[in-house]
Structure formats: C-alpha cells, structure tokens
C-alpha atoms as a PDB file:
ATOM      1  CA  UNK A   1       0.000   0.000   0.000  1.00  0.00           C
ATOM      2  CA  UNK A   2       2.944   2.553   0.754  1.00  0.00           C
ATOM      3  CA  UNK A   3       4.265   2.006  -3.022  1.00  0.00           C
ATOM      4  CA  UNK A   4       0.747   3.253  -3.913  1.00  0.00           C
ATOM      5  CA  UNK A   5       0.175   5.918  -1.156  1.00  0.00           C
ATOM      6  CA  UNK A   6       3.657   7.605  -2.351  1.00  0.00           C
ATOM      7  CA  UNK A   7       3.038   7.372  -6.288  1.00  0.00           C
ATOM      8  CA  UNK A   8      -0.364   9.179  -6.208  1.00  0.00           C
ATOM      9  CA  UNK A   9       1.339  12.208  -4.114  1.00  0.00           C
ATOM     10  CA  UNK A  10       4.039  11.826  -6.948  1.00  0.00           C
ATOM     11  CA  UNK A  11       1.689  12.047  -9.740  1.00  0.00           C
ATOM     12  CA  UNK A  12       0.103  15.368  -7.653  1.00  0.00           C
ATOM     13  CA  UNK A  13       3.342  16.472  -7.332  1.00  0.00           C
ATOM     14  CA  UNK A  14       4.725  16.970 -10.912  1.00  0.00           C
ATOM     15  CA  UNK A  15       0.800  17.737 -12.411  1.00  0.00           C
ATOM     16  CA  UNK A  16       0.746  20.715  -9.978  1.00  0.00           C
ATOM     17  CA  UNK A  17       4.642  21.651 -10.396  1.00  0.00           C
ATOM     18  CA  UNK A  18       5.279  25.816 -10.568  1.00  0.00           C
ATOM     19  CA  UNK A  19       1.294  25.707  -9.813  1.00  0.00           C
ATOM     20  CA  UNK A  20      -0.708  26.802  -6.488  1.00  0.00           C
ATOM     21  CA  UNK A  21      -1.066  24.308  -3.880  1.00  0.00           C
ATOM     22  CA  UNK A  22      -3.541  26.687  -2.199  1.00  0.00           C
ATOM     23  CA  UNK A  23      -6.533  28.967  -3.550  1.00  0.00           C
ATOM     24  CA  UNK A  24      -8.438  31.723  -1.920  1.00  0.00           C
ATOM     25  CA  UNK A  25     -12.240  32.105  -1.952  1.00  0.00           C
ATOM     26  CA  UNK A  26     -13.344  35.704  -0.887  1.00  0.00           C
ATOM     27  CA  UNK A  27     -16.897  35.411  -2.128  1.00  0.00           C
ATOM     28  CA  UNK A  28     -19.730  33.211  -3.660  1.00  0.00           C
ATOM     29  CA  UNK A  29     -21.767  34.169  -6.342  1.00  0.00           C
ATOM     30  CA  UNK A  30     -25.341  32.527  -6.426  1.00  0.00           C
ATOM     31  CA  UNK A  31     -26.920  31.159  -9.551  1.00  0.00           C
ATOM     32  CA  UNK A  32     -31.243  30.775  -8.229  1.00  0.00           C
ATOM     33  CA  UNK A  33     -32.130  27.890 -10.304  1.00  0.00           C
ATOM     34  CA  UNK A  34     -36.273  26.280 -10.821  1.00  0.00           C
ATOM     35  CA  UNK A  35     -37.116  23.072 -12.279  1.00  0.00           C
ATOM     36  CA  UNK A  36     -39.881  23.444 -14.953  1.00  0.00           C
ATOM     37  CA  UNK A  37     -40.921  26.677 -12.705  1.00  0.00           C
ATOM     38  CA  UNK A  38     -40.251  24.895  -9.295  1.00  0.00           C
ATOM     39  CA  UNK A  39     -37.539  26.389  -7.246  1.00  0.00           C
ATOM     40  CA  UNK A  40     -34.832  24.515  -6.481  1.00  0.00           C
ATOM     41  CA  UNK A  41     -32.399  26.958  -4.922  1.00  0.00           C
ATOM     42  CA  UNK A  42     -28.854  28.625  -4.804  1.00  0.00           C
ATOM     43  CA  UNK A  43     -26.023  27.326  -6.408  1.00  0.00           C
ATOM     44  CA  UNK A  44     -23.225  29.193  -4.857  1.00  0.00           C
ATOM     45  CA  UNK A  45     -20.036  29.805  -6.687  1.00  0.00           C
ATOM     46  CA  UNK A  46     -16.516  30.063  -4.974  1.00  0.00           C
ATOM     47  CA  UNK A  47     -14.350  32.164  -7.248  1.00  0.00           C
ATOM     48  CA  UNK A  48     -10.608  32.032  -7.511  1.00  0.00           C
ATOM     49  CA  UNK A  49     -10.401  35.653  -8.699  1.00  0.00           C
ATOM     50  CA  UNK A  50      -6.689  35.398  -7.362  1.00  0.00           C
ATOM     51  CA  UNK A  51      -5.411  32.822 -10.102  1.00  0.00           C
ATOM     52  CA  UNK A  52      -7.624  33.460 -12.804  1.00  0.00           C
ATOM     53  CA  UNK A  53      -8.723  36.796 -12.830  1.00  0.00           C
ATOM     54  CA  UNK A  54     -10.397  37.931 -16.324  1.00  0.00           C
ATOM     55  CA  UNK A  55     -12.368  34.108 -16.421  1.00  0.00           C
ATOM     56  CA  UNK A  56     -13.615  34.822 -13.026  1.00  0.00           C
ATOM     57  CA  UNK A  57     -14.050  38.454 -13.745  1.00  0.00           C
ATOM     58  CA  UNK A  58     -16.015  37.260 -17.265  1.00  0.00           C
ATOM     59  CA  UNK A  59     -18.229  34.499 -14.891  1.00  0.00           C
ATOM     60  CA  UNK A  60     -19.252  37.453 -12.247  1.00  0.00           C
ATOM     61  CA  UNK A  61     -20.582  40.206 -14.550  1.00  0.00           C
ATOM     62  CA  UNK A  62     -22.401  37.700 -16.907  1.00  0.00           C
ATOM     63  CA  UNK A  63     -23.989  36.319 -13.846  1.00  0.00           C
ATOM     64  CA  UNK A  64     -25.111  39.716 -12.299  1.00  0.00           C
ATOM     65  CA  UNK A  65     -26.156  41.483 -15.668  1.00  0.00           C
ATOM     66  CA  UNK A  66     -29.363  41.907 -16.138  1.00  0.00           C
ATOM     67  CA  UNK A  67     -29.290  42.419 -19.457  1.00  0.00           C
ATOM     68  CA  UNK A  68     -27.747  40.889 -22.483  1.00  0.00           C
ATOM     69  CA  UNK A  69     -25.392  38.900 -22.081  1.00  0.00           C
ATOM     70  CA  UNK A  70     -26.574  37.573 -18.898  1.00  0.00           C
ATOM     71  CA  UNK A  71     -26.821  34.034 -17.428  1.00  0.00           C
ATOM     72  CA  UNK A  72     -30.697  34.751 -15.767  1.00  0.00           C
ATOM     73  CA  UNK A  73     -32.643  33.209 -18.297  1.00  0.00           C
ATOM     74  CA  UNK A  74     -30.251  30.685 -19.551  1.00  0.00           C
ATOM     75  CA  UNK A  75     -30.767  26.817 -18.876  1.00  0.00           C
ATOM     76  CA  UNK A  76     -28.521  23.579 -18.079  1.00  0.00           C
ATOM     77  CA  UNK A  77     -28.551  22.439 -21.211  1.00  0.00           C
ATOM     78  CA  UNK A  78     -26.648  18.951 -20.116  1.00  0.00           C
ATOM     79  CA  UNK A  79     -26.727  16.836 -17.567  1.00  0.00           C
ATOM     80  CA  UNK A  80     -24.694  13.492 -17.368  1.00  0.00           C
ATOM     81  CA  UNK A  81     -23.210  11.096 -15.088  1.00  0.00           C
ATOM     82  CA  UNK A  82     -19.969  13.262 -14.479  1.00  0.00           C
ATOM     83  CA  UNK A  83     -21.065  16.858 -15.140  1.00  0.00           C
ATOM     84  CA  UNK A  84     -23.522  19.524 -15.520  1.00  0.00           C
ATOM     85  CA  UNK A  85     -23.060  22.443 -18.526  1.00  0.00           C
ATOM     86  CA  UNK A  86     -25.098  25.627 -18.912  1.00  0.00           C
ATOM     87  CA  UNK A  87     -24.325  29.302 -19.411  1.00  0.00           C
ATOM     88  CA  UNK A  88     -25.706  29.330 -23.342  1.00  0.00           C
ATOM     89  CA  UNK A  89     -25.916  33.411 -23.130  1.00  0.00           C
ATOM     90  CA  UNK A  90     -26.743  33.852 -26.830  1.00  0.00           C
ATOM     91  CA  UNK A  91     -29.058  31.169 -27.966  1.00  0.00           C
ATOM     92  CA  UNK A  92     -29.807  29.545 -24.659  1.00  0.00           C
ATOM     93  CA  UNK A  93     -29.822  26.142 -26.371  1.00  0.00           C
ATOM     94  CA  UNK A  94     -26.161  25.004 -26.149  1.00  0.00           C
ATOM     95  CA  UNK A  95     -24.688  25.815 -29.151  1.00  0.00           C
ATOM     96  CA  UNK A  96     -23.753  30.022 -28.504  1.00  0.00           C
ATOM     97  CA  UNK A  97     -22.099  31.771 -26.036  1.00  0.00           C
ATOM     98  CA  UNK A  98     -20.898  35.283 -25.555  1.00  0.00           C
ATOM     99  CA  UNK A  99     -17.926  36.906 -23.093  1.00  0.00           C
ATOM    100  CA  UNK A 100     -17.700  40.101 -21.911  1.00  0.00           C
ATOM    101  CA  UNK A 101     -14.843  40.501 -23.633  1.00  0.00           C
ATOM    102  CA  UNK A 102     -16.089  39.862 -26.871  1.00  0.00           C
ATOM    103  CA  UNK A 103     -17.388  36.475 -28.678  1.00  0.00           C
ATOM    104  CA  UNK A 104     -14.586  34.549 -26.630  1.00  0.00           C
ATOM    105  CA  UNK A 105     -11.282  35.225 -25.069  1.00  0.00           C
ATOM    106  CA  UNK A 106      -8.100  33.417 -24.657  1.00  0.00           C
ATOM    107  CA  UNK A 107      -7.549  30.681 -21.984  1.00  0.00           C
ATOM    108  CA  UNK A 108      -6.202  32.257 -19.124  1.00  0.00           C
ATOM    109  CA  UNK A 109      -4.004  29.494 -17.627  1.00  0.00           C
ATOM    110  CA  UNK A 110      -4.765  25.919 -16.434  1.00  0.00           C
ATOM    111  CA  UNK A 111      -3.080  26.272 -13.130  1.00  0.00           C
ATOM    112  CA  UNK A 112      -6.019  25.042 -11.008  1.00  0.00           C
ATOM    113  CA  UNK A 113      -6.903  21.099 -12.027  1.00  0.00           C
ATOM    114  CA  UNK A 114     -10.162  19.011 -11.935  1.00  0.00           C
ATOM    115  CA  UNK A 115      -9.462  17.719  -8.692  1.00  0.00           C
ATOM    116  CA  UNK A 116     -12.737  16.306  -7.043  1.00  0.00           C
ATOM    117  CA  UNK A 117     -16.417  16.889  -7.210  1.00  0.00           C
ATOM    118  CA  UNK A 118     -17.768  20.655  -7.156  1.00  0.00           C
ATOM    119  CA  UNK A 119     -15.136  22.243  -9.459  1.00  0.00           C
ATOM    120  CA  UNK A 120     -15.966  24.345 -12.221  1.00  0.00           C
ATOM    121  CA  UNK A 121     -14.622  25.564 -15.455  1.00  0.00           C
ATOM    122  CA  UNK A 122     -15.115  27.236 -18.413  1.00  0.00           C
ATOM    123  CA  UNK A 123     -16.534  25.346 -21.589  1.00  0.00           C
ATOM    124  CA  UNK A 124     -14.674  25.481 -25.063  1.00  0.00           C
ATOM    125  CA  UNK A 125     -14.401  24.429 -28.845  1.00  0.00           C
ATOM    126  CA  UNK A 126     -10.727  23.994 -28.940  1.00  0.00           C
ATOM    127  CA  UNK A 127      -7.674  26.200 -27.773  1.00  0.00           C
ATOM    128  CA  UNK A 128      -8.909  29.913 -26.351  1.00  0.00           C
ATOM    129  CA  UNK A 129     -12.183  29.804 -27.360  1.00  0.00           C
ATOM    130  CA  UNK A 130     -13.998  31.020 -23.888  1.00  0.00           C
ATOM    131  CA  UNK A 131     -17.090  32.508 -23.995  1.00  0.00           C
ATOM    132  CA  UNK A 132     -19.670  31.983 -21.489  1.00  0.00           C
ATOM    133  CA  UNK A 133     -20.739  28.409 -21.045  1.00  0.00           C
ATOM    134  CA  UNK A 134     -19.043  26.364 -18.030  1.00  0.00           C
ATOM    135  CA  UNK A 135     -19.800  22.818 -16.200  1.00  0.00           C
ATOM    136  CA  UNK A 136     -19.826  21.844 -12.752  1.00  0.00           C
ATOM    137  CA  UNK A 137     -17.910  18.300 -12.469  1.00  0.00           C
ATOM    138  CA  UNK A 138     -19.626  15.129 -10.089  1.00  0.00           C
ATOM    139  CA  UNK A 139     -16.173  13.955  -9.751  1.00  0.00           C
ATOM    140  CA  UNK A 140     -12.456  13.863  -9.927  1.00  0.00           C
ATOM    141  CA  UNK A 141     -12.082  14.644 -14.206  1.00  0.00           C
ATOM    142  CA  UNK A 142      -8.378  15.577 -13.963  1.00  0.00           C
ATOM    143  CA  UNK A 143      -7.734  13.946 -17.194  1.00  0.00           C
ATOM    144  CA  UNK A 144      -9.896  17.422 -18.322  1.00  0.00           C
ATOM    145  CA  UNK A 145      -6.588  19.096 -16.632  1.00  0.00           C
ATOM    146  CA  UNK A 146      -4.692  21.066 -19.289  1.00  0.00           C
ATOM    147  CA  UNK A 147      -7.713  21.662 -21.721  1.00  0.00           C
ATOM    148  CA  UNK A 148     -10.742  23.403 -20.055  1.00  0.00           C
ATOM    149  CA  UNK A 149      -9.791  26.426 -17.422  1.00  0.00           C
ATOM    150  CA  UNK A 150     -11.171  25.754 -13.901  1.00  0.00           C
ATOM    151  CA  UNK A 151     -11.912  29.336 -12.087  1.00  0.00           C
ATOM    152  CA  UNK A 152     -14.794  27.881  -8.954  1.00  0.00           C
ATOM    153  CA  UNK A 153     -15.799  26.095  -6.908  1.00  0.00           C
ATOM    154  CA  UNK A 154     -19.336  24.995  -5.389  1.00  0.00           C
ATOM    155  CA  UNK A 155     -19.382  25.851  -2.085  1.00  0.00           C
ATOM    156  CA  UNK A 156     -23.159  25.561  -0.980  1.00  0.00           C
ATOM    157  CA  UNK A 157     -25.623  23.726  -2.465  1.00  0.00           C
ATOM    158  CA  UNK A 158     -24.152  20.651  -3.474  1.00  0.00           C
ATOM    159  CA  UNK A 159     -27.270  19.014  -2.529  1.00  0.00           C
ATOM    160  CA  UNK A 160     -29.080  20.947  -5.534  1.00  0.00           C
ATOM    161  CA  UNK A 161     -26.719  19.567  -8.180  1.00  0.00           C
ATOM    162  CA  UNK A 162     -27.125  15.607  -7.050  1.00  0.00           C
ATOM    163  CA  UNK A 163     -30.901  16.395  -7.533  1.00  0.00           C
ATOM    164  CA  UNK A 164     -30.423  17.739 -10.650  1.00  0.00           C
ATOM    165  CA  UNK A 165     -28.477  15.131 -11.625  1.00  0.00           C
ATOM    166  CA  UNK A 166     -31.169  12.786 -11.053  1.00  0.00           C
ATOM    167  CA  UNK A 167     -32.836  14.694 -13.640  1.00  0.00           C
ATOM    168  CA  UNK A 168     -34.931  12.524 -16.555  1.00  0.00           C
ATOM    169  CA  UNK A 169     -32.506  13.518 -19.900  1.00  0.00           C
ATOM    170  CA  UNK A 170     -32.302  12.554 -23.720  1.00  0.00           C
ATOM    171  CA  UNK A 171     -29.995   9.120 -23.997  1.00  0.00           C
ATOM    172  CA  UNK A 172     -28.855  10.769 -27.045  1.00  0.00           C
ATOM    173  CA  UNK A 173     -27.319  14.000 -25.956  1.00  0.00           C
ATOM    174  CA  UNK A 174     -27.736  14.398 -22.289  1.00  0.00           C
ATOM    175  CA  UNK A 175     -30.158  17.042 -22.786  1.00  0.00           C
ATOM    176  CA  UNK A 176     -32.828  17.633 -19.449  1.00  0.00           C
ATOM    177  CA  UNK A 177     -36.211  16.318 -19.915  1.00  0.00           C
ATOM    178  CA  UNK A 178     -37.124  19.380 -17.827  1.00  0.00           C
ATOM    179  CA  UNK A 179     -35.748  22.830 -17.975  1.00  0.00           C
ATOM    180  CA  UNK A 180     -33.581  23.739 -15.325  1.00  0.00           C
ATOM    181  CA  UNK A 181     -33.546  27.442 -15.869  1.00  0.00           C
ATOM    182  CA  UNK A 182     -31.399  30.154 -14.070  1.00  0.00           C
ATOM    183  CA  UNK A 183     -33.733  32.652 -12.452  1.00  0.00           C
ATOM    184  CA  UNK A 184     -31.689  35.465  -9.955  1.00  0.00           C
ATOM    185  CA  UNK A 185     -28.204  35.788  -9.239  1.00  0.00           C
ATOM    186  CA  UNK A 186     -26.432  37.548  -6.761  1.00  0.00           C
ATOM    187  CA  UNK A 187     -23.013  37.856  -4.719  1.00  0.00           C
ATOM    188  CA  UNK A 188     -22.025  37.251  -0.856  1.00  0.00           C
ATOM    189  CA  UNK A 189     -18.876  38.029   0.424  1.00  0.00           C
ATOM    190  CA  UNK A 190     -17.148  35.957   2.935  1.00  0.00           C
ATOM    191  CA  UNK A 191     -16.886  37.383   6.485  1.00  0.00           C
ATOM    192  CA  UNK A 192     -13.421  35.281   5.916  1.00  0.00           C
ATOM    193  CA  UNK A 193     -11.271  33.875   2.820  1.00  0.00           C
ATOM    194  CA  UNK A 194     -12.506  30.527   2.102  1.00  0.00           C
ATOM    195  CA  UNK A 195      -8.639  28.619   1.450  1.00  0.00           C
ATOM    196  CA  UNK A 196      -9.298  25.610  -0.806  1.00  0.00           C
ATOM    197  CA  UNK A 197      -6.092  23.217  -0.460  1.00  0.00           C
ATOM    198  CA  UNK A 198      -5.888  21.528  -3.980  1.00  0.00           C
ATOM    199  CA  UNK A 199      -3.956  18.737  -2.645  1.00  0.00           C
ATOM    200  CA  UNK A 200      -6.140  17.802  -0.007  1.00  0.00           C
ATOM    201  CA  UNK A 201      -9.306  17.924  -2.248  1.00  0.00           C
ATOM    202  CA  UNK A 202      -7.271  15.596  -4.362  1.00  0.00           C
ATOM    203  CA  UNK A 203      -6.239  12.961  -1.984  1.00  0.00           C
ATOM    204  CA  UNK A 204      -9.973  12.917  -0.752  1.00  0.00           C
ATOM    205  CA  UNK A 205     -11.057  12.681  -4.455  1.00  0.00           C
ATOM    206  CA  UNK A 206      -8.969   9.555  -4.834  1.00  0.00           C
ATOM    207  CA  UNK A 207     -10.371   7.684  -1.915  1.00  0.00           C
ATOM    208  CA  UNK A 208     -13.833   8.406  -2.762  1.00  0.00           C
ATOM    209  CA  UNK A 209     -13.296   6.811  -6.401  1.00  0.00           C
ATOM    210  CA  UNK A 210     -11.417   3.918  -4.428  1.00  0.00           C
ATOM    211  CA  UNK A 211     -13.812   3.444  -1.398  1.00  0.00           C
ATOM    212  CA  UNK A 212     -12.255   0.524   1.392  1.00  0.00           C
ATOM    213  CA  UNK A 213     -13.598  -2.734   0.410  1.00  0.00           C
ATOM    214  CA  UNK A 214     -14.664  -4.837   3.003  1.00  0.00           C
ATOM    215  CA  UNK A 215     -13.318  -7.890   4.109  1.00  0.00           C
ATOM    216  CA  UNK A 216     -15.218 -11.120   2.734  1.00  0.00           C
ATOM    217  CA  UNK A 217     -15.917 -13.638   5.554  1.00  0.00           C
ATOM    218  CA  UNK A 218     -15.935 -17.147   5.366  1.00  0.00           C
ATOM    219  CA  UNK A 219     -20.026 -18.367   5.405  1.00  0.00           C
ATOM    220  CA  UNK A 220     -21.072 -18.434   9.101  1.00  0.00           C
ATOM    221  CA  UNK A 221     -18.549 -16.386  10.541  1.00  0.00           C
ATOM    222  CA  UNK A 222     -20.092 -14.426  13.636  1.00  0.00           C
ATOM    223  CA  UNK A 223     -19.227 -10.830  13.226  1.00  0.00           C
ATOM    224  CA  UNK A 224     -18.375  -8.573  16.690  1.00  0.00           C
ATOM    225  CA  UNK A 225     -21.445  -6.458  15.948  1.00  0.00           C
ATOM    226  CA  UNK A 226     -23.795  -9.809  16.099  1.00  0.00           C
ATOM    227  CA  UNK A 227     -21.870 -10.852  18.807  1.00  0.00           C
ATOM    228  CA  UNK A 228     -22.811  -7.784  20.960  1.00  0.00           C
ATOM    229  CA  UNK A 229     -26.680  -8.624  20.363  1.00  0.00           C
ATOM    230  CA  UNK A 230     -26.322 -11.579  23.055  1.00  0.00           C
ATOM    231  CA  UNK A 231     -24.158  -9.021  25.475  1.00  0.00           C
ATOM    232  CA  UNK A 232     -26.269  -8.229  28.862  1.00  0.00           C
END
C-alpha cells in the first residue's frame, strides 16, 4: 500500500509543479435555479479571482447582468453522469455563447486542475475559445486538466446539483427532460477567505473513487457487531 500511497502524491506532485497548492475564496456568487418553474435553490459559486482573474471576472458580470449577455434566463442544457453544462448566453440552447470581452477570449491558464467533485470551469471548442458556457464536475475529471480552465468552486448547495443530476434527460445527448432554468443571481462576500487546499481535495477525491472494500468472511462467521446482540 505505501508504493501506492507515495506514487499518487508523486503524480500530484509533478501535475501541480510551478502551480498553487492553495486557492483563496473571498466570495460566492449565487446562480437561483427552478425546475420546470419549481424552485430549487442557490447554487453558490466560490471564485478564484486570485489565479484566474479575467475568467472569473467574465463568470461574475455575466452572472449579475441583467441584461444581455446575462446568465438569468439561460438553462442547463446537459446533464450526465460526471457533469452539468449551462451558461448558453446567446441562444440559450447550447450551441452560442458570448464573453464580456467579446465572442470569446483566450484561456487564461490551467493552473487550477479538476481535482474532485464541485469544481468548475469554463466550456470550449478547442484552444482559447472562452465565452460563457461552463460545467460543474460530479467527480475527480483531472484527465480534463490542461484543456478546459477551472476558475470555482461549489461551495453551498451541493445538494441541488445531485438532484439535478437525477434529472430525466435525452440518452442521445444528455439534454434535461425538464428545464432547469437560471432565475436570480447575486453575490455574498465571505466574512473570511474561504482557502481551498488543492492537494487535499485531491487525496480525498482519490479515496472516494477507491472506497475501502470490506473484508469477505468465510459463510457463518459471527461478526463482533452480532456478537454484541447476546451481550447483557
């Protein structure tokens, strides 16, 4: 097991080299989401405005604009086993997207990785093509690392994205049965910096995807906790 134990912090090691081990979280911003007109709640953003400034800078004002381009109005347009992606500011189907710094803008840097459930990054069609679509990843998708620019994190409301990933969609093209629609958005700043150890959140990632298995026992074996039903 120590072989193991020593090559994952390895492999850690030389993805992140010359990159933050550490990210700071200073505020949320809150995406109000409803389910075919039900409310569902706030999905609440954690921004690393320190790493990647302009993407985060981009996600922020298309979230509170309330006018074009803005994400109220806009849907999840796909919902699969691994992810959710929205943030379709121009046609609100999927296929457009808009920045604030024009039709797209150049990828920032990919210093931040896919470690483990929650983190989000910008969507693309190839090398620094940003615009405003982005997915929120159900777990560890570092193989992503490199490719798509991570800028958040979900820090409240994880609970809202597993039930929207139960979500009836089209086998075809992962597209929601139901629209899940983005209806208010808003910012809260943090009393105190959120820090967000990469590392950690990667070491955690890899022993959910790897959870203990449990020791098989030979038939009739009487277990400690079956024992204890007999105790006085």
């Amino acid at each position: 097991m120590k072989p193991l134990i020593i090559f994952s912090l390895i492999s850690f090691s030389i993805a992140g080299e010359d990159k933050p081990q550490f990210g700071k979280i200073y505020e949320s911003v809150w995406l109000e989401i409803e389910v075919d007109g039900y409310p569902r709640g706030k999905l609440h953003f954690g921004l690393f405005r320190d790493i990647v400034p302009r993407t985060t800078k981009n996600f922020k004002k298309l979230a509170l604009s309330d006018s074009y381009p803005s994400y109220k109005g806009t849907i999840f347009h796909r919902v699969s086993n691994w992810m959710l992606q929205g943030g379709d500011v121009e046609y609100k189907d999927g296929v457009g997207g808009v920045s604030i710094y024009g039709k797209t803008f150049d990828d920032e840097n990919f210093d931040i990785g896919h470690y483990r459930r929650g983190y989000v990054a910008m969507s693309n069609s190839g090398p620094n093509s940003n615009a405003s679509q982005f997915y929120i990843v159900t777990k560890r998708s570092t193989h992503l690392d490199g490719e798509f620019v991570v800028f958040g994190k979900i820090i409240d409301g994880w609970e809202i994205v597993e039930k929207l990933q139960q979500e009836p969609v089209n086998d075809e093209d992962d597209y929601p049965l139901k629209k899940i629609k983005v209806v208010g958005a808003g910012v809260k700043r943090l009393l105190n910096p959120l820090v967000v150890n990469f590392q950690e959140d990667f070491m955690a990632a890899m022993k959910e995807d790897k959870p203990e298995e449990k020791e098989e026992l030979p038939e009739g074996t009487v277990t400690e906790d079956e024992l204890r039903k007999f105790e006085l």
